[in-house]
PDB file of N, CA and C in Angstrom:
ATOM      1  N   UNK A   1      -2.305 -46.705  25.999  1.00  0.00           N
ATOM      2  CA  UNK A   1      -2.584 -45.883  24.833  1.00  0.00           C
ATOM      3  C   UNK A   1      -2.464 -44.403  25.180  1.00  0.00           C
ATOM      4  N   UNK A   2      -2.986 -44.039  26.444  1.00  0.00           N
ATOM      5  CA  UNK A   2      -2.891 -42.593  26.727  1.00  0.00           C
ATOM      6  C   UNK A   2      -1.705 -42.555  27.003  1.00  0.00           C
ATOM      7  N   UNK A   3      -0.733 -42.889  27.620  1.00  0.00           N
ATOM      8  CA  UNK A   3       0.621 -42.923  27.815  1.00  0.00           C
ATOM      9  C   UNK A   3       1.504 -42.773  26.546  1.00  0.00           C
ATOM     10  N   UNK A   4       1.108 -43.251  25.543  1.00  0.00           N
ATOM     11  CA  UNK A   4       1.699 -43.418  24.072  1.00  0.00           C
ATOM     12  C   UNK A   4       1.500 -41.853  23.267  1.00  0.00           C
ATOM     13  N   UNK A   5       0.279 -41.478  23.954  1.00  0.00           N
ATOM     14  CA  UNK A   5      -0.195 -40.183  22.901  1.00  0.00           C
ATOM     15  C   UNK A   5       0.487 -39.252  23.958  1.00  0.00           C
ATOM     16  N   UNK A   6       0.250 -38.985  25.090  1.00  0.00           N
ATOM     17  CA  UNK A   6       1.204 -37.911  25.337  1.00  0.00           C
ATOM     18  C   UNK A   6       2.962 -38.039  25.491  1.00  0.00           C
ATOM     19  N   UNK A   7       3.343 -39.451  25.242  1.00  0.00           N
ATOM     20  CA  UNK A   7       4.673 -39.232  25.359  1.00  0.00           C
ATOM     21  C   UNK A   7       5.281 -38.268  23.532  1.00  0.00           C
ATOM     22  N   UNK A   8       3.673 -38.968  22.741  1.00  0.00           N
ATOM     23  CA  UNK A   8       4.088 -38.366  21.605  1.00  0.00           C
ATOM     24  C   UNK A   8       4.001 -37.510  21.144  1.00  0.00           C
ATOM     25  N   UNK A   9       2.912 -36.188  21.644  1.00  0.00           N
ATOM     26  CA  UNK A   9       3.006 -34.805  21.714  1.00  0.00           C
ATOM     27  C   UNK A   9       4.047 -33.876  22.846  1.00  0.00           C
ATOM     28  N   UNK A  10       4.662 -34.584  23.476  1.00  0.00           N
ATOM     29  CA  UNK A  10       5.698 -34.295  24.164  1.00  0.00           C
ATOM     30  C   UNK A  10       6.782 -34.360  22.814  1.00  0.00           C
ATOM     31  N   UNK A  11       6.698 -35.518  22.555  1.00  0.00           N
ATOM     32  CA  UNK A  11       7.929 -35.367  21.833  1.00  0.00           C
ATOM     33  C   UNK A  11       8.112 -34.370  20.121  1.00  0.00           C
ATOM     34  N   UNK A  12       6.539 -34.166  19.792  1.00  0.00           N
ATOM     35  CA  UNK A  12       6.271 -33.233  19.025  1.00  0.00           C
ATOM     36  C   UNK A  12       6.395 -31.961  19.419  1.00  0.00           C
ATOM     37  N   UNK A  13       6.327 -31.723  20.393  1.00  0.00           N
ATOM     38  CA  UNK A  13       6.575 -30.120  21.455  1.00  0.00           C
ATOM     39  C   UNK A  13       7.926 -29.824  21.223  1.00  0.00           C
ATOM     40  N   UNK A  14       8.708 -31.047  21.915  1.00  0.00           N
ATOM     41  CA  UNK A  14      10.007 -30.767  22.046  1.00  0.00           C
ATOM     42  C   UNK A  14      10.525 -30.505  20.447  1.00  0.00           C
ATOM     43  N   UNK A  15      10.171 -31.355  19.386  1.00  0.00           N
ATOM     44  CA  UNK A  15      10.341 -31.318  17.936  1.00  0.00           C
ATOM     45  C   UNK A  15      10.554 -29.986  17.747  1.00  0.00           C
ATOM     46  N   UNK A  16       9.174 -29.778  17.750  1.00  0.00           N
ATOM     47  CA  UNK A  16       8.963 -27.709  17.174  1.00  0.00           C
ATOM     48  C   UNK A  16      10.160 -26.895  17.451  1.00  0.00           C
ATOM     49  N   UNK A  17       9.747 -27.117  19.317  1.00  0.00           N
ATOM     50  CA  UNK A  17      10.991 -26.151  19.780  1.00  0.00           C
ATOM     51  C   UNK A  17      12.262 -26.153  19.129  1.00  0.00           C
ATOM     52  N   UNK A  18      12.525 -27.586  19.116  1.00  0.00           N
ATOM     53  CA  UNK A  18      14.379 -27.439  18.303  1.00  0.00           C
ATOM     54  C   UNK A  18      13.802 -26.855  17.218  1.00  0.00           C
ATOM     55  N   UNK A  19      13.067 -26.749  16.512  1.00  0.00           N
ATOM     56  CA  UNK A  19      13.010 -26.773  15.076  1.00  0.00           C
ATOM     57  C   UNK A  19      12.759 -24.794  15.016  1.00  0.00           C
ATOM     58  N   UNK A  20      12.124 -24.332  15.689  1.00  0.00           N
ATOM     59  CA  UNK A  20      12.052 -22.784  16.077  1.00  0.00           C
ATOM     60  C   UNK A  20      13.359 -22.259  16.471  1.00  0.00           C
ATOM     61  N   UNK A  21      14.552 -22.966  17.842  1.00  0.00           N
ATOM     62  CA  UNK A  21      15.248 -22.291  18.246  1.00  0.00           C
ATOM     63  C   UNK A  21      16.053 -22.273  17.195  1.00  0.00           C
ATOM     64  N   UNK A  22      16.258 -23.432  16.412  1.00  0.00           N
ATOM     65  CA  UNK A  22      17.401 -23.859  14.849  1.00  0.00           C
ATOM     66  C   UNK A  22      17.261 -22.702  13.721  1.00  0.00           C
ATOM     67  N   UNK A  23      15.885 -22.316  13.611  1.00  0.00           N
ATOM     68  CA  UNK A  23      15.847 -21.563  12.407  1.00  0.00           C
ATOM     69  C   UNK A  23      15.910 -20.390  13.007  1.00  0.00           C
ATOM     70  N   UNK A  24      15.952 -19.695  14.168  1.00  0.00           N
ATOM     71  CA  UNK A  24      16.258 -18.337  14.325  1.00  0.00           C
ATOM     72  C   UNK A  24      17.696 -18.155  14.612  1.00  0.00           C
ATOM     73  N   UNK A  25      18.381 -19.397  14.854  1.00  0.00           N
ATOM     74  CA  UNK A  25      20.162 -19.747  14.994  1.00  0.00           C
ATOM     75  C   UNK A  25      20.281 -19.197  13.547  1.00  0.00           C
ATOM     76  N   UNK A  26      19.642 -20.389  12.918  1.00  0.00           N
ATOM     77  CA  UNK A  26      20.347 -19.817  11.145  1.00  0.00           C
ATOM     78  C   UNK A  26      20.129 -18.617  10.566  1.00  0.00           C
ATOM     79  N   UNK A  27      19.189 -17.506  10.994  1.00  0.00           N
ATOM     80  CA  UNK A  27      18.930 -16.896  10.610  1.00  0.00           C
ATOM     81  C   UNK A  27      19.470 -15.770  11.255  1.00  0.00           C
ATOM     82  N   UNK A  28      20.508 -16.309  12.113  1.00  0.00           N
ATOM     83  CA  UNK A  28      21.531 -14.738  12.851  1.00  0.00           C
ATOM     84  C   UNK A  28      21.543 -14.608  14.398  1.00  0.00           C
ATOM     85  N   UNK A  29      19.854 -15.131  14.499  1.00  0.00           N
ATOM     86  CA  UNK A  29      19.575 -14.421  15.898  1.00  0.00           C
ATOM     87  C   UNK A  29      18.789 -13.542  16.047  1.00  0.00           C
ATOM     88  N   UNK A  30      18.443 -13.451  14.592  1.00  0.00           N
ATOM     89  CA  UNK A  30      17.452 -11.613  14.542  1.00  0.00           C
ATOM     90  C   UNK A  30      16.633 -11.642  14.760  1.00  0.00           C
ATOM     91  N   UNK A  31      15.362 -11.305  15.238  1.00  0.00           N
ATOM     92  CA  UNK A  31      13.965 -11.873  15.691  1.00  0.00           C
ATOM     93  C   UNK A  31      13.210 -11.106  14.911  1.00  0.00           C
ATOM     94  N   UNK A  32      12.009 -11.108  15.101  1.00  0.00           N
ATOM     95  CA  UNK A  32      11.028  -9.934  14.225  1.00  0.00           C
ATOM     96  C   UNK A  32      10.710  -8.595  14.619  1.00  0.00           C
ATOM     97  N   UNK A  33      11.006  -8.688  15.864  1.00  0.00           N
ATOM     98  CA  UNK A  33      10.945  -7.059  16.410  1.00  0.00           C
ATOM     99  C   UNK A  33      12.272  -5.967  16.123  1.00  0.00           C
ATOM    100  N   UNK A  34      12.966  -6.823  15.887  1.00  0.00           N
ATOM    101  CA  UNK A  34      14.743  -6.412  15.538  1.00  0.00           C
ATOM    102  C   UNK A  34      13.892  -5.879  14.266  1.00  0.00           C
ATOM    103  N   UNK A  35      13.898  -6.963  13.367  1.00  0.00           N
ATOM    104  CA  UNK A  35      13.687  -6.044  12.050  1.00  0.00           C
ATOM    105  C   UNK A  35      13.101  -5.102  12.094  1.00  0.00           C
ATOM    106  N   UNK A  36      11.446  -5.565  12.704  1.00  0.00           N
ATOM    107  CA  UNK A  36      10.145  -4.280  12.599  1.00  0.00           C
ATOM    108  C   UNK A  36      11.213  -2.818  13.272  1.00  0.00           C
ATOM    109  N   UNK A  37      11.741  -2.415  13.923  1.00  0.00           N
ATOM    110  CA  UNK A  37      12.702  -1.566  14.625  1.00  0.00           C
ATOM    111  C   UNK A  37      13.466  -1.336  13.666  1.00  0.00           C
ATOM    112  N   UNK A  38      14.286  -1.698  13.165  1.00  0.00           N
ATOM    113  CA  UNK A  38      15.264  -1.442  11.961  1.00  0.00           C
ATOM    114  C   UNK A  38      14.641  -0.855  10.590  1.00  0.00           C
ATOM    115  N   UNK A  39      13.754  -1.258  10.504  1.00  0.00           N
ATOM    116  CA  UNK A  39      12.611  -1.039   8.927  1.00  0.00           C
ATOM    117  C   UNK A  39      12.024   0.390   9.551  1.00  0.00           C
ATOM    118  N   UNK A  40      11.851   0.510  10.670  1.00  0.00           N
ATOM    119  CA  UNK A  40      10.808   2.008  11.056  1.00  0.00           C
ATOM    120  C   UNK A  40      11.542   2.980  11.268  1.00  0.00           C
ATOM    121  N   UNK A  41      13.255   2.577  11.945  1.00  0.00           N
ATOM    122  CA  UNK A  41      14.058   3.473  11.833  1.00  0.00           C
ATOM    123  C   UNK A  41      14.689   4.468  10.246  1.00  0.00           C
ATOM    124  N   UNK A  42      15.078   3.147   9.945  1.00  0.00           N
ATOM    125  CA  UNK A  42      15.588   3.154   7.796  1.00  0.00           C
ATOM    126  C   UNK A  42      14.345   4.050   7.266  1.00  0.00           C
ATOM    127  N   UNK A  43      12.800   3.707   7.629  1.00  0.00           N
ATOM    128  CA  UNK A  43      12.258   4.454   7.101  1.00  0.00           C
ATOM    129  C   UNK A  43      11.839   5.964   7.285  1.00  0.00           C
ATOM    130  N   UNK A  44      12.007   6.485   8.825  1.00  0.00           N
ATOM    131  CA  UNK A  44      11.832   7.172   9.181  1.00  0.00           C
ATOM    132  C   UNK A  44      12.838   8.284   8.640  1.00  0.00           C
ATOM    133  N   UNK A  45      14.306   7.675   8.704  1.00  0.00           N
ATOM    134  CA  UNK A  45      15.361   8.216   7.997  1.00  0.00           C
ATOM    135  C   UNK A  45      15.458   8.973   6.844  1.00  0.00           C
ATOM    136  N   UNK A  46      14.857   8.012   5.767  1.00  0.00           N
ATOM    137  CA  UNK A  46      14.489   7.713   4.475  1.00  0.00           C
ATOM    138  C   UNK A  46      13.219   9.199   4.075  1.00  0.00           C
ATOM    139  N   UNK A  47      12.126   9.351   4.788  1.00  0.00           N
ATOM    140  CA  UNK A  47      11.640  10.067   4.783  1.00  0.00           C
ATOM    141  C   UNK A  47      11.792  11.629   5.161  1.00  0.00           C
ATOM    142  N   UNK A  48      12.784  11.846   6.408  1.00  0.00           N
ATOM    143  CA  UNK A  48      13.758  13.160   6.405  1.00  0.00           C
ATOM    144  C   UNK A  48      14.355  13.347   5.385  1.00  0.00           C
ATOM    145  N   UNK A  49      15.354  12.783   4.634  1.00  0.00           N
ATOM    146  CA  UNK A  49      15.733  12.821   3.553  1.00  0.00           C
ATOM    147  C   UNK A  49      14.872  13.637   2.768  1.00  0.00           C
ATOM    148  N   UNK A  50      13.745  12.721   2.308  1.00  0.00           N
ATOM    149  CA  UNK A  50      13.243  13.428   1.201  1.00  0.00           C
ATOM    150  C   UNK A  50      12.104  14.571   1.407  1.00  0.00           C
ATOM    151  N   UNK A  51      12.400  14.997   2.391  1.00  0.00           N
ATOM    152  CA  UNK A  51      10.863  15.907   3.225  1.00  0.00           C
ATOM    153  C   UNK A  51      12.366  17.121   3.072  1.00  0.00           C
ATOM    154  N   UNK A  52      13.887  16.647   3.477  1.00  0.00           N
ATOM    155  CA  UNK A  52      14.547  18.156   3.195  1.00  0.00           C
ATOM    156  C   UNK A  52      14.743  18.409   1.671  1.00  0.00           C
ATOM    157  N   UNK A  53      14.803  17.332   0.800  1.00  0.00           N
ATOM    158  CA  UNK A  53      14.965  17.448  -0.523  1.00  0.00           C
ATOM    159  C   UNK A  53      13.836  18.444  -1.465  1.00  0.00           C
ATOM    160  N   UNK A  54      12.884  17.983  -0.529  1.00  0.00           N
ATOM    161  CA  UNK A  54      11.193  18.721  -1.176  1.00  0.00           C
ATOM    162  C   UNK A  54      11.510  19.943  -0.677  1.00  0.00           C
ATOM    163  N   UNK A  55      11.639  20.151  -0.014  1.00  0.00           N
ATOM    164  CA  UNK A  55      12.057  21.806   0.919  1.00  0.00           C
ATOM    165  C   UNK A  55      12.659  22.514   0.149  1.00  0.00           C
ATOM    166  N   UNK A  56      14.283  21.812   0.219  1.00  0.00           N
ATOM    167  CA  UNK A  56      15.105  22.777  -0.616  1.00  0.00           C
ATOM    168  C   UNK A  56      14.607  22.603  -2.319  1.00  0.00           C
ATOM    169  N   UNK A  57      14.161  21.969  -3.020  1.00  0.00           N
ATOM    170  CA  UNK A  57      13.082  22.041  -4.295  1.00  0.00           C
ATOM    171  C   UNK A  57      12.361  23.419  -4.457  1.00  0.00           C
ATOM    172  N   UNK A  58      11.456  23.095  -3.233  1.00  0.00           N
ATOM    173  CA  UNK A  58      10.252  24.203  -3.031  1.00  0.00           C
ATOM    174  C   UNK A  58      11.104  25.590  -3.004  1.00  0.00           C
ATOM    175  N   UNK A  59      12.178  25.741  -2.312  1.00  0.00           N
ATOM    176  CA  UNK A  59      13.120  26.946  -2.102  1.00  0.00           C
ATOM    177  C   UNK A  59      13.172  27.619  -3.548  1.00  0.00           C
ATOM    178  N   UNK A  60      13.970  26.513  -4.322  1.00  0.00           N
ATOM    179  CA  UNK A  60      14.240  26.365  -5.700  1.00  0.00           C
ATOM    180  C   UNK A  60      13.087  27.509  -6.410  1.00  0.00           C
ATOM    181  N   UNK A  61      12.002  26.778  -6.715  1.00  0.00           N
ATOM    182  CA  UNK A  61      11.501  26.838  -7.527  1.00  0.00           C
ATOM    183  C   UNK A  61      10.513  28.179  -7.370  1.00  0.00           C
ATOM    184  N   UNK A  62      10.154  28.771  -5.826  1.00  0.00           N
ATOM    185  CA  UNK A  62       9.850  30.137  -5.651  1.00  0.00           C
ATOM    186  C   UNK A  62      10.735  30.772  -6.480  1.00  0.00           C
ATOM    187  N   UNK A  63      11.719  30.523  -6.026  1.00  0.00           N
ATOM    188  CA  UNK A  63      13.183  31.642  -6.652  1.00  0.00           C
ATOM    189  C   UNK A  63      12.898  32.169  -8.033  1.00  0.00           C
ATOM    190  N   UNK A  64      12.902  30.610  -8.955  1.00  0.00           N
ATOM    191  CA  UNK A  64      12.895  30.688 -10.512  1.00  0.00           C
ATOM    192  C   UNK A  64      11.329  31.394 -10.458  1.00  0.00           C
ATOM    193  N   UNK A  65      10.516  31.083 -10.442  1.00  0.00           N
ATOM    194  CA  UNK A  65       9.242  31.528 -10.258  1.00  0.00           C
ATOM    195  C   UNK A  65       9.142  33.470 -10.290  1.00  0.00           C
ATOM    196  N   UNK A  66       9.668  33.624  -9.451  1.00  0.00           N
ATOM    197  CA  UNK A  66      10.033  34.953  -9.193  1.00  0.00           C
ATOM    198  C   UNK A  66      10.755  35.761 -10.008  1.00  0.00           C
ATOM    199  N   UNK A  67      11.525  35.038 -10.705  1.00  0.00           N
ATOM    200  CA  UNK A  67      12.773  35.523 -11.614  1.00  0.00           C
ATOM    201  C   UNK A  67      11.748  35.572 -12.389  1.00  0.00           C
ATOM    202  N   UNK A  68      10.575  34.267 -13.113  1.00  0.00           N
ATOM    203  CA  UNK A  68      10.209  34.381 -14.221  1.00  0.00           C
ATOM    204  C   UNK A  68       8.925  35.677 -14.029  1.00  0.00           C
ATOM    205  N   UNK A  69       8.644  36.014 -13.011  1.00  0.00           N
ATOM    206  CA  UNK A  69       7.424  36.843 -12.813  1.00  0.00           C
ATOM    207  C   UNK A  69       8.058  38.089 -13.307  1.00  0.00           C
ATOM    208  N   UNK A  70       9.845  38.501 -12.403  1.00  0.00           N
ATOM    209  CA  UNK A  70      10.086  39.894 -13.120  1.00  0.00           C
ATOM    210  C   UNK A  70      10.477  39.546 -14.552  1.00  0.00           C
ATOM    211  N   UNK A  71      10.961  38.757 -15.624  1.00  0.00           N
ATOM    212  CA  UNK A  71      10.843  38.609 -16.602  1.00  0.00           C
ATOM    213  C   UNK A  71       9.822  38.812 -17.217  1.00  0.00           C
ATOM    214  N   UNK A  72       8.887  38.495 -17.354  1.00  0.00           N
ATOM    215  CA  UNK A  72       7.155  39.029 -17.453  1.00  0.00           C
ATOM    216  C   UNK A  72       7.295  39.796 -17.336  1.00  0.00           C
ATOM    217  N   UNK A  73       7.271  41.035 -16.017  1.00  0.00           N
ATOM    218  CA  UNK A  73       6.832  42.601 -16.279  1.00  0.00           C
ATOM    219  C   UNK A  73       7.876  42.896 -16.721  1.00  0.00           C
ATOM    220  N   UNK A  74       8.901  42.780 -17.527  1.00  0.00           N
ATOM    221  CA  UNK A  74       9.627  42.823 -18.319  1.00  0.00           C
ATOM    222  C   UNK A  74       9.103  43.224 -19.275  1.00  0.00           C
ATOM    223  N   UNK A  75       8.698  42.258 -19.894  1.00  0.00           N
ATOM    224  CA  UNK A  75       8.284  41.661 -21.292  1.00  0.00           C
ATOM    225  C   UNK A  75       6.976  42.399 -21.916  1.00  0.00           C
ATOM    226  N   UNK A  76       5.796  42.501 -20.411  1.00  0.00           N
ATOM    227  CA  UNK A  76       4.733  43.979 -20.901  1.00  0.00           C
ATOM    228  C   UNK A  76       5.125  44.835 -21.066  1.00  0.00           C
ATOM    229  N   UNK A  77       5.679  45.413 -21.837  1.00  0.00           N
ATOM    230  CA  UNK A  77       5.997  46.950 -22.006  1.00  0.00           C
ATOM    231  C   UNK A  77       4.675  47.617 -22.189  1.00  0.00           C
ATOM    232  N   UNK A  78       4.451  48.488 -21.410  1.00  0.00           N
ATOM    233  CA  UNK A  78       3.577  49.633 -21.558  1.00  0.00           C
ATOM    234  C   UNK A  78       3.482  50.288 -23.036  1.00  0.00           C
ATOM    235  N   UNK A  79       2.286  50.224 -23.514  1.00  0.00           N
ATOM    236  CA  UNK A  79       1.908  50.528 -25.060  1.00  0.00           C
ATOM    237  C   UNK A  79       2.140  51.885 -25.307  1.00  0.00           C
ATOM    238  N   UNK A  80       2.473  52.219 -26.441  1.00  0.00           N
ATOM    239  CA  UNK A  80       2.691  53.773 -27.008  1.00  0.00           C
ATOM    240  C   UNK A  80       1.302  54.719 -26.709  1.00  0.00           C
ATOM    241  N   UNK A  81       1.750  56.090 -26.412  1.00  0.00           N
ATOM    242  CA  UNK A  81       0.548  56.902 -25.708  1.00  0.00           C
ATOM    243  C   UNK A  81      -0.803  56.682 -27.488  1.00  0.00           C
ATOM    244  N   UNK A  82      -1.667  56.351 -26.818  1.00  0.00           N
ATOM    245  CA  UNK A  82      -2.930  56.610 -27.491  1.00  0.00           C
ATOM    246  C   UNK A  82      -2.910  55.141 -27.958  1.00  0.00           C
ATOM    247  N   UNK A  83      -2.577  54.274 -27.547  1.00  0.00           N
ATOM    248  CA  UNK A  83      -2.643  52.687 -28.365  1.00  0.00           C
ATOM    249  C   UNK A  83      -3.594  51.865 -27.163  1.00  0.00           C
ATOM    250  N   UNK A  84      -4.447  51.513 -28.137  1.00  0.00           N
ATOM    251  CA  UNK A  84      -5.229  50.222 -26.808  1.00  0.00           C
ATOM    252  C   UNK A  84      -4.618  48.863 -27.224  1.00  0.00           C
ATOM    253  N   UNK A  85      -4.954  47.697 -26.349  1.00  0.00           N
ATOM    254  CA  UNK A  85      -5.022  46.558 -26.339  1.00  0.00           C
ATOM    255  C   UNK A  85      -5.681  45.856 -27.574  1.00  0.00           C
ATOM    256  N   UNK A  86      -5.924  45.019 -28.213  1.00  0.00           N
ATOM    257  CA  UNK A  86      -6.588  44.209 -29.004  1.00  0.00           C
ATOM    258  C   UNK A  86      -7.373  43.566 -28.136  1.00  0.00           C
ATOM    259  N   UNK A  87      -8.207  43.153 -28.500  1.00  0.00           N
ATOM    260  CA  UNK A  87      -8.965  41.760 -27.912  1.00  0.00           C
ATOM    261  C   UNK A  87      -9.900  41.197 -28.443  1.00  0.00           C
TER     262      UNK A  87
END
């Protein structure tokens, strides 16, 4: 009987294994550290991207900002001598 049970977790061992080395065959070869590596790179990438996009934005939008500030003192014209403000 003991002879019976380990010839048959032997042969469940060996099972798995084919059954592990088979599905990482079908699946390329790629393992999980391949991906995790590939996903941190893509993302790391991914995030330069949009960290220069925000930059040149931010560039942007001082600019207009600025334009609209001298537009404004533009737009106060200094009141005729002897005129106040309302309020």
């Amino acid at each position: 009987m003991k002879k019976k049970l380990i010839a048959a977790l032997a042969l469940l061992l060996v099972f798995f294994a084919a059954s592990a080395w088979l599905w990482y065959r079908f699946n390329g070869g790629v393992s999980h550290s391949d991906l995790i590596s590939e996903t941190r790179a893509e993302g790391a990438a991914v995030r330069d991207r949009v960290e220069t996009r925000y930059r040149d934005i931010d560039k942007r939008l001082d600019r207009i900002e600025g334009k609209i500030d001298r537009l404004l003192k533009i737009a106060d014209r200094p009141l005729p001598d002897g005129m106040r403000k309302t309020e």
